[in-house]
Protein backbone atom coordinates (compact mmCIF):
# COMPACT_ATOMS: atom_id res chain seq x y z
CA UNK A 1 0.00 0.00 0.00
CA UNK A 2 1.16 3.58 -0.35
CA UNK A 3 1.35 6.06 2.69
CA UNK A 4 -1.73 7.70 1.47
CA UNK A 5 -3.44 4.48 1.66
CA UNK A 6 -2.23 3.44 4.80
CA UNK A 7 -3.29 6.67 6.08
CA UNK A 8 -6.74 6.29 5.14
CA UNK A 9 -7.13 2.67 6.23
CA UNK A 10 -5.66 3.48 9.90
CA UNK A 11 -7.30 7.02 10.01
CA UNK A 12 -10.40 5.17 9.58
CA UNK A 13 -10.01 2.52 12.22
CA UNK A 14 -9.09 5.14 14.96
CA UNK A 15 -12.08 7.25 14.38
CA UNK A 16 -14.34 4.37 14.17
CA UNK A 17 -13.50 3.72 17.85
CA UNK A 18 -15.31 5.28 20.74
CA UNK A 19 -14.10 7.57 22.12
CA UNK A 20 -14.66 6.26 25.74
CA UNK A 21 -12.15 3.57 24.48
CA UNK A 22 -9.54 6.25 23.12
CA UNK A 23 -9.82 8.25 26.14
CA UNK A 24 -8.97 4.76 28.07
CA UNK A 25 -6.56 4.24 26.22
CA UNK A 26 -5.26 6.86 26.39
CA UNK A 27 -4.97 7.02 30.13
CA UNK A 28 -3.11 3.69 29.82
CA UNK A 29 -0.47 5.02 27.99
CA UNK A 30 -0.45 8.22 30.16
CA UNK A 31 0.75 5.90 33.16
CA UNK A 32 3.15 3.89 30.97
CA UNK A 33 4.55 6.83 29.32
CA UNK A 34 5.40 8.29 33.16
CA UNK A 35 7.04 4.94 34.38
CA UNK A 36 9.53 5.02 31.81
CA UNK A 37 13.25 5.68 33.07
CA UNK A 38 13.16 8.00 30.15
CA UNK A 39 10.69 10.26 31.26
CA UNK A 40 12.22 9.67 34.82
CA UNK A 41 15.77 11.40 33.96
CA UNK A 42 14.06 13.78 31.35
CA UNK A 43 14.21 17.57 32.24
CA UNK A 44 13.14 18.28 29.38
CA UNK A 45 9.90 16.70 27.61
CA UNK A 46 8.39 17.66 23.73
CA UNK A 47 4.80 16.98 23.68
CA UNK A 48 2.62 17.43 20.99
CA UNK A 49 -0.49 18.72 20.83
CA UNK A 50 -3.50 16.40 19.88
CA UNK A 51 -5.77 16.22 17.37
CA UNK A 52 -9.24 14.63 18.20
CA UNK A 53 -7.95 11.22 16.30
CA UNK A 54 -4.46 11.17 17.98
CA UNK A 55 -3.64 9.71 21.70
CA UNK A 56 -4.84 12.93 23.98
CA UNK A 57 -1.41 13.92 25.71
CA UNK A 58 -3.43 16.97 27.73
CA UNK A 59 -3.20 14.71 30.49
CA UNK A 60 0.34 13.94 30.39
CA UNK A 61 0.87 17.27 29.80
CA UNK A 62 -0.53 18.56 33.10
CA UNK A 63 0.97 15.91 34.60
CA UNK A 64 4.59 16.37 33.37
CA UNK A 65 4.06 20.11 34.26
CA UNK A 66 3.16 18.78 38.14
CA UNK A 67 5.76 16.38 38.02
CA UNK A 68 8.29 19.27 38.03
CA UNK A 69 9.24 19.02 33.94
CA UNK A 70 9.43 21.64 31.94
CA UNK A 71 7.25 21.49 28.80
CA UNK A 72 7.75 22.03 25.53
CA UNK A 73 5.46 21.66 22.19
CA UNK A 74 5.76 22.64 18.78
CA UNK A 75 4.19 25.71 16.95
CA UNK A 76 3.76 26.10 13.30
CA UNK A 77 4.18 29.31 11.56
CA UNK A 78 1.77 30.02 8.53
CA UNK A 79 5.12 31.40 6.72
CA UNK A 80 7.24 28.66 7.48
CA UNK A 81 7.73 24.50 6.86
CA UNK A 82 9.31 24.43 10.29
CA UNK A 83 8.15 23.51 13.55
CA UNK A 84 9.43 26.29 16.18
CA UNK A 85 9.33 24.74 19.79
CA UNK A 86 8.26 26.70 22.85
CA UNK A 87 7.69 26.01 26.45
CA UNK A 88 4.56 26.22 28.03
CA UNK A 89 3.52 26.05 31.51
CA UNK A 90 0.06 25.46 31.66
CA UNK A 91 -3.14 24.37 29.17
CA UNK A 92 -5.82 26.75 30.90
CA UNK A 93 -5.52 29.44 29.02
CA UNK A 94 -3.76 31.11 25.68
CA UNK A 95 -4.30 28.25 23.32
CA UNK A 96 -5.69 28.77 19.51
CA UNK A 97 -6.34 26.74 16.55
CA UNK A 98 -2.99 26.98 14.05
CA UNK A 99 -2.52 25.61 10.83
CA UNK A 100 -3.61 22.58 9.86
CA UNK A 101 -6.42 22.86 12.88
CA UNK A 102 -3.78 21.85 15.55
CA UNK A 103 -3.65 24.01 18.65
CA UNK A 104 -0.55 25.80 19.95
CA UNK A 105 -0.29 28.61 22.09
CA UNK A 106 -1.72 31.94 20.60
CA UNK A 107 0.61 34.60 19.40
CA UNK A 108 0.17 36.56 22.54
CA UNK A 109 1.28 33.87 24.83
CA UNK A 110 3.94 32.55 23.05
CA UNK A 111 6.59 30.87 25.66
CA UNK A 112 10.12 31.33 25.03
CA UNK A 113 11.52 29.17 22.42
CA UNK A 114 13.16 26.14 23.40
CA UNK A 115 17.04 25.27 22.76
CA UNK A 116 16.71 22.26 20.52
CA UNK A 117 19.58 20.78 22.50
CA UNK A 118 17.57 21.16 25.93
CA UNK A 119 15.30 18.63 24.99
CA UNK A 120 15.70 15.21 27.27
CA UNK A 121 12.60 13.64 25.57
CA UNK A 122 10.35 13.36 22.15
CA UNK A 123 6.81 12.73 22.50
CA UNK A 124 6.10 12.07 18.51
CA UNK A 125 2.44 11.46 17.19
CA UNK A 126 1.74 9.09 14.58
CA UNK A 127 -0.79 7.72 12.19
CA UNK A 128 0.94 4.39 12.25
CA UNK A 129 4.05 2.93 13.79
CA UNK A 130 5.75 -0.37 12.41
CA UNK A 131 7.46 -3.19 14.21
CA UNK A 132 11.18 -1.19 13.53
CA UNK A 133 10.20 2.08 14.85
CA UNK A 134 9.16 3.52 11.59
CA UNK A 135 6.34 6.26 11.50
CA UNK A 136 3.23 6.80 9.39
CA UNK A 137 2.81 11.21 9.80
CA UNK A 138 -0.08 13.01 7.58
CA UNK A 139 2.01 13.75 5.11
CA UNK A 140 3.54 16.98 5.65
CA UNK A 141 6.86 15.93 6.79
CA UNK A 142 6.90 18.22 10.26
CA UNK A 143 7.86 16.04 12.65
CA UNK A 144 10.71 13.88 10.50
CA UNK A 145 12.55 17.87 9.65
CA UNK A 146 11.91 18.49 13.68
CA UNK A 147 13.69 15.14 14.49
CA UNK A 148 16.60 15.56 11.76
CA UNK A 149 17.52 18.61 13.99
CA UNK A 150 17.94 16.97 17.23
CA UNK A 151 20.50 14.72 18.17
CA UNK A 152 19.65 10.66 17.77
CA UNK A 153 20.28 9.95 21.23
CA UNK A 154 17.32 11.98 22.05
CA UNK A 155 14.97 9.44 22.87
CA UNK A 156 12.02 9.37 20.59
CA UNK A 157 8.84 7.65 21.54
CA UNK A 158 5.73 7.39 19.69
CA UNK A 159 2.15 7.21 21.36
CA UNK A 160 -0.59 4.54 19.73
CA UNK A 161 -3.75 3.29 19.94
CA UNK A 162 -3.00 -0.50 19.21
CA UNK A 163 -4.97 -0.10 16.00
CA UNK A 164 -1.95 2.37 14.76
CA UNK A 165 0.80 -0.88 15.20
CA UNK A 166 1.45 -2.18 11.56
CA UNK A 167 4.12 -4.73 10.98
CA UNK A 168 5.78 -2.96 8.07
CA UNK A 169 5.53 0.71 6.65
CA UNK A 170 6.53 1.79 3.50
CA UNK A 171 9.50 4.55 4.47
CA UNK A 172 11.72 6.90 2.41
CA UNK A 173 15.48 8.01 3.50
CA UNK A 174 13.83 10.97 5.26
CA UNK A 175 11.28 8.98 6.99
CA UNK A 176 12.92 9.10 11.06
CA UNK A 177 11.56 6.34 13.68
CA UNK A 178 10.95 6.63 17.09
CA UNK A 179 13.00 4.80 19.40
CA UNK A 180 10.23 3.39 21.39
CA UNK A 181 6.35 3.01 20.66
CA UNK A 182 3.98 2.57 23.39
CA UNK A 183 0.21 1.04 22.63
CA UNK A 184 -2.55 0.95 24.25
């Protein structure tokens, strides 16, 4: 199958499932996420932002925050290709609808921006993640120029519902994979 295919077919499958079970599952992988040693030793931790059909990291945001992290997530520019990463201390307020219909914080409460080389740990969405690590995105190759800035050793984990687990993915040379993926 293509990527565009593959994105369809597992797009489909996660919205077809209620969202009582995402949220659960969700709140699985919230708790597995924290009892990683990697998330332990991390001062540092790169969240993303969900959309409605991706693993809802709000939680784990809040709870990174109380857990004494310091957050970061990525912003897109309407002028620009490139993800720009800023920290953020809190959901409650300041948040607005950026391209592509993904929320970052609004212009006005922009954190600072975050050294690339700050960050301990990579929370990376995905439409599908493969037995090697390799990652399914939407298409618009965001994440994969984010993660050719940072250093490999970064550790990279991906966040899926166990629908989202494929056992091979069709990948180019810029396609990066995550390190780890956890499913729930």
């Amino acid at each position: 199958m293509t990527k565009g295919q593959w994105r369809r077919k597992i797009l489909g499958k996660v919205r077809a499932m209620p969202l009582g079970k995402r949220r659960a599952a969700s709140q699985k992988l919230a708790g597995r996420l924290r009892r990683l040693p990697e998330y332990k030793k991390a001062r540092w931790v790169l969240f993303y932002l969900a959309l409605s059909d991706e693993v809802e990291t709000r939680p784990m945001i809040e709870r990174a925050l109380g857990d004494g992290k310091r957050v970061a997530v990525p912003i897109t520019l309407t002028t620009s290709r490139i993800l720009k990463i800023v920290e953020i201390t809190g959901l409650k307020t300041g948040l607005n609808i950026g391209p592509h219909g993904i929320e970052q914080p609004a212009r006005m409460r922009r954190g600072r921006r975050v050294d690339l080389k700050k960050l301990d740990l990579i929370v990376v969405p995905g439409v599908a993640f493969d037995a090697q690590g390799r990652r399914l995105g939407r298409g618009g190759g965001y994440f994969d120029r984010l993660l050719a800035r940072l250093s490999p050793d970064v550790p990279r984990v991906g966040l899926a519902f166990r629908c989202q687990r494929v056992k091979r993915l069709p990948s180019e040379p810029h396609d990066l994979p995550v390190h780890r993926v956890l499913a729930a």
